[in-house]
Protein backbone atom coordinates (compact mmCIF):
# COMPACT_ATOMS: atom_id res chain seq x y z
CA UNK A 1 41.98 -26.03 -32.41
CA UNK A 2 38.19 -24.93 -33.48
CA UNK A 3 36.92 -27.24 -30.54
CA UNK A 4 39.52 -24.76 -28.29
CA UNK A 5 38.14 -21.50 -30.07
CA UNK A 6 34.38 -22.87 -29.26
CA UNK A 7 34.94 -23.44 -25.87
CA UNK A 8 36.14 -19.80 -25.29
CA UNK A 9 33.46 -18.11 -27.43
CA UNK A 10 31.18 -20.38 -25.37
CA UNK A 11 32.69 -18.69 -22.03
CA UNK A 12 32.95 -15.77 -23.00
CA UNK A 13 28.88 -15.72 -23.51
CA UNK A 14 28.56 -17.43 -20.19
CA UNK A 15 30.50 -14.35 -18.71
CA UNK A 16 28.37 -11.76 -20.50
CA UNK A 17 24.97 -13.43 -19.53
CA UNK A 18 26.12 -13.54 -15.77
CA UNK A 19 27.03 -10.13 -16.38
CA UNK A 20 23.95 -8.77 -17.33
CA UNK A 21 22.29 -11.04 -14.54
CA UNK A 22 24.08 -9.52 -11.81
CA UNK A 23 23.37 -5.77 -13.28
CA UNK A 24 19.90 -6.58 -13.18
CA UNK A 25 19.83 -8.38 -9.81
CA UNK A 26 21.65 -5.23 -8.43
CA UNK A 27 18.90 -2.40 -10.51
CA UNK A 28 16.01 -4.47 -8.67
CA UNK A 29 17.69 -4.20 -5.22
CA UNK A 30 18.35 -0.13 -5.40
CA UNK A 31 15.05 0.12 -6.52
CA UNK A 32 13.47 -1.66 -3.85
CA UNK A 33 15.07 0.40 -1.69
CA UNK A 34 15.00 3.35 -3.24
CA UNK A 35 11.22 3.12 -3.17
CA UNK A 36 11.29 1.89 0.11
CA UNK A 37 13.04 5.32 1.38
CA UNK A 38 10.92 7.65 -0.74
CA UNK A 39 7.93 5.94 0.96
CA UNK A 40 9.50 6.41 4.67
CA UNK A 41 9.34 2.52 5.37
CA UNK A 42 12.94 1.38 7.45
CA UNK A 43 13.79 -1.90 5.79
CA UNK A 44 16.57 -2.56 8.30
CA UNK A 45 14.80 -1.30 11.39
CA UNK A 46 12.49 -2.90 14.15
CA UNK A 47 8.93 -4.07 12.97
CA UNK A 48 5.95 -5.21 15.00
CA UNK A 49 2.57 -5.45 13.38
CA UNK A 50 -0.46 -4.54 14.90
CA UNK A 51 -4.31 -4.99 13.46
CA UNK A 52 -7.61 -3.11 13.85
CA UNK A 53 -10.62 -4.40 12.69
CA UNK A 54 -13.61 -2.00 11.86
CA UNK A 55 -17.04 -1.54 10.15
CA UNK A 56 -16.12 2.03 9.04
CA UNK A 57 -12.29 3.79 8.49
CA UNK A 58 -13.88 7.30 7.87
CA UNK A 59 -11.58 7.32 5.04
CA UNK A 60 -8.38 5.95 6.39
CA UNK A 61 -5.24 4.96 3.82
CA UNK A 62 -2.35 3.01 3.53
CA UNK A 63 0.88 5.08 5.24
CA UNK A 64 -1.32 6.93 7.32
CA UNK A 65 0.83 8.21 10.75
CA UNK A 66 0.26 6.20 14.24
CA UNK A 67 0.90 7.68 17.31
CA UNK A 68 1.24 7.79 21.03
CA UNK A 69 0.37 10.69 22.43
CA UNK A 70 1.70 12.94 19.56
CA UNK A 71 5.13 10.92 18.61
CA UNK A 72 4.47 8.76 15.82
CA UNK A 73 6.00 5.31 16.24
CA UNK A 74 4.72 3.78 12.84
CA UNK A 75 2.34 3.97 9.85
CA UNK A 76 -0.55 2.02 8.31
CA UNK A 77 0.84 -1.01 5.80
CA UNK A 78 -2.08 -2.09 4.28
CA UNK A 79 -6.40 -2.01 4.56
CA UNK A 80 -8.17 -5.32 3.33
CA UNK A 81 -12.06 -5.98 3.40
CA UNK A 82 -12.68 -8.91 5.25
CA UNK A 83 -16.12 -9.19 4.67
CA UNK A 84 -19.26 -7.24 3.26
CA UNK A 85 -22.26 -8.11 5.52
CA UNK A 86 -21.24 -6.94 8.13
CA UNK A 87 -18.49 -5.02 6.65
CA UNK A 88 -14.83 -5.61 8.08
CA UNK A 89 -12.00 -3.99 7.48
CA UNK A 90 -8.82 -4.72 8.81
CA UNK A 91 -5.87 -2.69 8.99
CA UNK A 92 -2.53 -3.61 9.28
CA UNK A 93 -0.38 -0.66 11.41
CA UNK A 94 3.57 -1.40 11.42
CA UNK A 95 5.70 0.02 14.58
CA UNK A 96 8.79 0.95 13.62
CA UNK A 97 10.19 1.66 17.23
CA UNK A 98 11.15 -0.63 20.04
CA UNK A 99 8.08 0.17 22.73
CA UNK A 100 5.54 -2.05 24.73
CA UNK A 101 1.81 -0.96 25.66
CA UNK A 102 -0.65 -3.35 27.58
CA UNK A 103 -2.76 -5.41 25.70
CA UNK A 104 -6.01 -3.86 26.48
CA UNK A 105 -4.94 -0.36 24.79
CA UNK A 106 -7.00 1.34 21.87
CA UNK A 107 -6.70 2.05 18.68
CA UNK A 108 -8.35 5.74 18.08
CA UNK A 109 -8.63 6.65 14.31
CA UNK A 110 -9.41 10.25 14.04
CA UNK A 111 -9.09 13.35 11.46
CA UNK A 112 -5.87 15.77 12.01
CA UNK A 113 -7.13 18.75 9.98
CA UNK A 114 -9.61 20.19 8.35
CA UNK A 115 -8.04 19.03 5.00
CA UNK A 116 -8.81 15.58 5.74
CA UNK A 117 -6.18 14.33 6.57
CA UNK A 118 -5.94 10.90 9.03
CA UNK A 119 -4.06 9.66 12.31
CA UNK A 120 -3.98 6.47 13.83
CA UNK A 121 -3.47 7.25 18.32
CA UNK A 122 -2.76 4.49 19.94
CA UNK A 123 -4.21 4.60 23.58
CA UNK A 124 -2.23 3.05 26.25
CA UNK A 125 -3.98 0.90 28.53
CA UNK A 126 -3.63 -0.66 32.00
CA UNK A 127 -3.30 -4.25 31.31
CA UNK A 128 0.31 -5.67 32.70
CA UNK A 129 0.34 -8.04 29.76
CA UNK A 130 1.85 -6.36 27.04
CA UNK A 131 0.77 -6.84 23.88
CA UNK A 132 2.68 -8.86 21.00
CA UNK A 133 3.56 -8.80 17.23
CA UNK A 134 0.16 -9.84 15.25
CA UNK A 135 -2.21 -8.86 18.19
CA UNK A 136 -5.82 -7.40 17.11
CA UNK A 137 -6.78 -4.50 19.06
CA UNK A 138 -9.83 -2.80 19.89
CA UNK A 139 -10.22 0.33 17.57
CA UNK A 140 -12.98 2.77 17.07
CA UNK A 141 -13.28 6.13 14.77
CA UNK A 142 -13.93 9.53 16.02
CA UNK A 143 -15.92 11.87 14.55
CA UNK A 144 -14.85 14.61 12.20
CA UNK A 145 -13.82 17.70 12.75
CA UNK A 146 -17.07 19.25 11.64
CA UNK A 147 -19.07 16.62 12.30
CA UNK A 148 -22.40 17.57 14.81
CA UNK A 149 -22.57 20.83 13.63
CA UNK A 150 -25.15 20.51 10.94
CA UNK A 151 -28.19 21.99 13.07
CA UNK A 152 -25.70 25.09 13.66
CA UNK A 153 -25.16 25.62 10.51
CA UNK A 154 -28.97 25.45 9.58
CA UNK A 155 -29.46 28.38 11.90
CA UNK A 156 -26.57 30.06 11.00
CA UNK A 157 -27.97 30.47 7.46
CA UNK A 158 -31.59 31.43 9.02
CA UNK A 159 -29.70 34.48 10.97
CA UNK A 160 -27.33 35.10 7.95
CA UNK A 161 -31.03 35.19 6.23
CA UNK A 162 -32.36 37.72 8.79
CA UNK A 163 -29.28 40.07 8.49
CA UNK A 164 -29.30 40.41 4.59
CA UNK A 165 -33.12 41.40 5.32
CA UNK A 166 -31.62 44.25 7.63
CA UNK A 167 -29.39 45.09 5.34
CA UNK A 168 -32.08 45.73 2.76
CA UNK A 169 -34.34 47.75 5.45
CA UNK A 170 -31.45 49.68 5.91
CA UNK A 171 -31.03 50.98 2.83
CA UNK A 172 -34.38 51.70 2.44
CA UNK A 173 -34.46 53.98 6.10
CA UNK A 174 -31.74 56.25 4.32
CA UNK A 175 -33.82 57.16 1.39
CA UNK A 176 -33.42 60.94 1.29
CA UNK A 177 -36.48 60.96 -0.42
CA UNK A 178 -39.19 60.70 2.50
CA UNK A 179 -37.99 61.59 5.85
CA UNK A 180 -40.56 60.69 7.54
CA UNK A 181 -41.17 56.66 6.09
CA UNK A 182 -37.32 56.63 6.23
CA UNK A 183 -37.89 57.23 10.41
CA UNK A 184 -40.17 54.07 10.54
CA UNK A 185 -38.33 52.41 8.30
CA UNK A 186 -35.40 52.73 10.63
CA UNK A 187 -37.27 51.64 13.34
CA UNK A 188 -38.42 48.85 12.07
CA UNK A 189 -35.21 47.50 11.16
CA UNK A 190 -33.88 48.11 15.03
CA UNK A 191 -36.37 46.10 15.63
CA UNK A 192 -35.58 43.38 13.88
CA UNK A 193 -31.82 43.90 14.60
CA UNK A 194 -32.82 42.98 18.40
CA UNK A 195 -34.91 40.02 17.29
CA UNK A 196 -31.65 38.55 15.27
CA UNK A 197 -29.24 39.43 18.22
CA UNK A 198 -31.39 37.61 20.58
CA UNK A 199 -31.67 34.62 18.37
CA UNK A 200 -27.45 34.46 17.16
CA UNK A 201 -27.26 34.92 21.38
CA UNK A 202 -29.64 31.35 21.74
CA UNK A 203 -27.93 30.05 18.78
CA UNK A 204 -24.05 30.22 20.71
CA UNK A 205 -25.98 28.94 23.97
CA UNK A 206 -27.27 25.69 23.07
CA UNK A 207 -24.08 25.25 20.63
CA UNK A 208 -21.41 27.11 23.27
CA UNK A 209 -19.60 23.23 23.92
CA UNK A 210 -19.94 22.24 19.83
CA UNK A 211 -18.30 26.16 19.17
CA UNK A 212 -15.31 25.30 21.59
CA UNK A 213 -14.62 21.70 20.26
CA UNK A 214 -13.99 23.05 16.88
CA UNK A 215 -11.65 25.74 17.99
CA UNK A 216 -9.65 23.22 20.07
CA UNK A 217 -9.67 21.25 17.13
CA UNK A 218 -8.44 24.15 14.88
CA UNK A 219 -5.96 24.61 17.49
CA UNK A 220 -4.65 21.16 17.55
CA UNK A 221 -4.09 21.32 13.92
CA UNK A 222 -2.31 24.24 14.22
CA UNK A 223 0.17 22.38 16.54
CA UNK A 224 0.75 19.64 14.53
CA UNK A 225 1.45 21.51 11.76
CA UNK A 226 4.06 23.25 13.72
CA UNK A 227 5.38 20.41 14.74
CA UNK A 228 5.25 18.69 11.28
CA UNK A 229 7.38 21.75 9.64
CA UNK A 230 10.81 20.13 10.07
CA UNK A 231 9.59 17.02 8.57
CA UNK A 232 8.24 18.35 5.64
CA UNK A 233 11.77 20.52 5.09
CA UNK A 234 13.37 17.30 4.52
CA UNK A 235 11.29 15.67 2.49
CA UNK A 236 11.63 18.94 0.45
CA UNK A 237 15.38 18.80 0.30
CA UNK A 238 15.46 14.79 -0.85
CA UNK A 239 13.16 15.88 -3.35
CA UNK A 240 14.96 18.39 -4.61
CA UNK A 241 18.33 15.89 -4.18
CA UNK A 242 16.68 13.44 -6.47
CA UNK A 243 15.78 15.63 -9.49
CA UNK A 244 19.22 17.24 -9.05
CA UNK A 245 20.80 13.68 -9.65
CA UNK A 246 18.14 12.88 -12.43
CA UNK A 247 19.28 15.82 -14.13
CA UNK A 248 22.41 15.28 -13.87
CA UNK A 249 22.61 11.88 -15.41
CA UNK A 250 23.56 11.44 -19.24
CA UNK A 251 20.33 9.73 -19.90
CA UNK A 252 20.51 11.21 -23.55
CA UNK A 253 23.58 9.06 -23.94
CA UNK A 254 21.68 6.39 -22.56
CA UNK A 255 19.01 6.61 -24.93
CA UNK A 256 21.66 7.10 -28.12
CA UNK A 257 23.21 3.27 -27.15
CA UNK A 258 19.65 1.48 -26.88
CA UNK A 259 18.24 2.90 -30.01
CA UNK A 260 21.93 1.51 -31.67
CA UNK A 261 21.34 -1.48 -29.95
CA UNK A 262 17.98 -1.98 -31.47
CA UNK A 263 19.24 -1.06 -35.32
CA UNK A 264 21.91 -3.75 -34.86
CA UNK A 265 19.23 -6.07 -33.34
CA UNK A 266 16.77 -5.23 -36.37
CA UNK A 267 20.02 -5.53 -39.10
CA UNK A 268 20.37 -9.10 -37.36
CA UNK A 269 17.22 -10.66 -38.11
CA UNK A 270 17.17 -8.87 -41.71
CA UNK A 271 19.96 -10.88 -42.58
CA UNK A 272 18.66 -13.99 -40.76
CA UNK A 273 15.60 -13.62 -42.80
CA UNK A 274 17.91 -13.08 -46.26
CA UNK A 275 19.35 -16.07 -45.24
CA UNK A 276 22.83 -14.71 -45.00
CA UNK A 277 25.51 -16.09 -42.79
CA UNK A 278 25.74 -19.50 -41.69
CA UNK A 279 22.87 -19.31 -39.29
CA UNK A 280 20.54 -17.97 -42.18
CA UNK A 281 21.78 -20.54 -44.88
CA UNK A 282 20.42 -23.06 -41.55
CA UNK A 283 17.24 -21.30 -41.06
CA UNK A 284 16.51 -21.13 -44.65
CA UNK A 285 17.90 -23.75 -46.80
CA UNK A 286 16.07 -27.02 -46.48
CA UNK A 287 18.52 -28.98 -48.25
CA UNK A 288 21.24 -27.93 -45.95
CA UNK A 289 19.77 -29.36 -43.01
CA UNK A 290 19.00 -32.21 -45.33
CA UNK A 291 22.41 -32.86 -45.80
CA UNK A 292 23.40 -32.42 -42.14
CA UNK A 293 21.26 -34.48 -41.20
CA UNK A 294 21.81 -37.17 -43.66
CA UNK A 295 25.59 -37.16 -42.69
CA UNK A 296 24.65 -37.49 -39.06
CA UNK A 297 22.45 -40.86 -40.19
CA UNK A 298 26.00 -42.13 -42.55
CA UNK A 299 28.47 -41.12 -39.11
CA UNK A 300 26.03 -43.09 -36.79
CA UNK A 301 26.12 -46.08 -38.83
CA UNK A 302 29.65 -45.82 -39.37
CA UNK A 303 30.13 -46.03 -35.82
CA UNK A 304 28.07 -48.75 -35.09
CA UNK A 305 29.74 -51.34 -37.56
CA UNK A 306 32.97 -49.77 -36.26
CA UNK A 307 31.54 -50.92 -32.71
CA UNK A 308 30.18 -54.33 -34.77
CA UNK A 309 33.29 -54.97 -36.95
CA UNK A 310 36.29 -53.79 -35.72
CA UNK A 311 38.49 -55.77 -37.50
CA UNK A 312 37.57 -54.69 -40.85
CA UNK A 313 39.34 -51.33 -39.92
CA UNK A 314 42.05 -52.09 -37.42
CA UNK A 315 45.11 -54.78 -38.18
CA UNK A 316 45.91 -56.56 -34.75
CA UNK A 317 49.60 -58.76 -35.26
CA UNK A 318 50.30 -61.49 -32.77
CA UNK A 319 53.33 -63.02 -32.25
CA UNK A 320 54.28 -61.49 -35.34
CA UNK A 321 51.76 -62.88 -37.63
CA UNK A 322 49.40 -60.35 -38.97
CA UNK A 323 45.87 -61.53 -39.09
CA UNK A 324 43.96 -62.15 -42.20
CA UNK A 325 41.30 -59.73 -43.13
């Protein structure tokens, strides 16, 4: 009868560990993939990797967009140094959707915005083998969006320099107090005003194509951004889904059962340590576990002359005699 009650105490722990295995096999799996769609990444979907291998990323980062021509088809999965002299970095760009370019196209890495932001274009070339899954690419990085424009800015501040000097001959030529320096004054400073016109008017001249890159680049970002509004409306409305079902969650009744299952936990191995219960009296009490183990030494040697001599314990009768001990 104990051996029967043991048996189903034993199972009934077996159940409850495979319980709480399976509960925390299932919590890792919605987490992955939780995580996975908070960070964009389709575990289910079509994947082909693609690698570009540069000196300089112009600071590139892990789920940065890739495109072709505008639609983006993937993101950037990981950046590794592969060596330091000559630096190498590789990066690792996942396509999510099911498309083919030749082998010889590019991989352009450029700035978006003026923010800083990143975007991987992928440049279709005119190869008729296609490229395949694990294929390195030739890349190269573009400049910024403000890059090339230092001199113009130098003489920018020179001519910002000369009108603040204007500025302060004008105030001067309306000095009610002397008419007459005030005219020559004023004169002066017309003077200069035609010297600084003429220079701002070389200035835009040598720098006319630099001045329309960056507006075509301001209006480029503008685009995007456009384009980018829908996007960033739902990422918006799953944020706001998530803290909804955060806050809806008892979590203070979550926190009221582990803190009682750490007092019974802690009144546990107080009375394990008092030496209370049968387990304690075990832990504790050397002579007990002297004893046990002394009658395990008396039952195996017991056994053994039971296995030597079994006649001194058994009566065998044949033929109806019974045999002499």
């Amino acid at each position: 009868m104990s051996d029967t009650k043991d048996k189903q105490q034993y199972s009934a722990k077996n159940i409850k560990s495979m319980r709480v295995a399976v509960f925390c096999i299932a919590a890792m799996v919605v987490f992955y993939f939780g995580a996975s769609f908070l960070k964009g990444l389709n575990i289910l979907g079509h994947k082909t990797y693609y690698y570009a291998v540069m000196e300089d990323i112009g600071g590139l980062h892990e789920s940065t967009t890739a495109t072709i021509n505008g639609y983006p088809i993937g993101k950037v999965t990981s950046l590794k140094m592969l060596s330091t002299n000559p630096v190498r970095i590789c990066a690792e760009i996942m396509v999510t959707e099911k498309i083919e370019f030749p082998k010889d196209s590019r991989i352009e890495i450029a700035q978006k915005d003026v923010l800083g932001g990143m975007v991987v274009n992928i440049l279709p070339g005119s190869s008729m083998v296609m490229a395949k899954s694990g294929d390195t690419l030739q890349s190269y990085l573009t400049g910024g969006l403000f890059d090339g424009i230092g001199d113009l800015r130098d003489q920018l501040a020179s001519v910002v320099s000369s009108v603040d000097t204007i500025a302060l001959a004008l105030k001067s030529a309306f000095q009610p107090n002397d008419p007459e320096n005030g005219a020559i004054t004023l004169k002066n400073t017309l003077i200069n005003l035609e010297a600084s016109t003429q220079q701002l008017n070389r200035i835009l001249a040598a720098n006319g194509p630099k001045v329309g890159e960056m507006v075509t680049k301001l209006n480029n970002f503008s685009t995007t951004l456009d384009k980018a509004s829908p996007q960033l409306n739902t990422i918006i409305d799953n944020l706001e889904h998530i803290s909804d079902t955060v806050a809806q969650s008892n979590i203070k009744a979550l926190f009221t059962d582990a803190q009682q299952a750490v007092a019974n936990i802690n009144s546990l191995t107080e009375k394990l340590e008092k030496g209370e219960g049968s387990v304690g009296q075990l832990m504790n009490n050397d002579s007990l576990y002297t004893n046990i183990n002394k009658a395990a030494e008396s039952l195996d040697k017991l056994l053994n002359d039971l296995k030597a001599n079994p006649g001194r314990y058994i009566n065998i009768t044949v033929f109806g005699k019974k045999k002499e001990k």
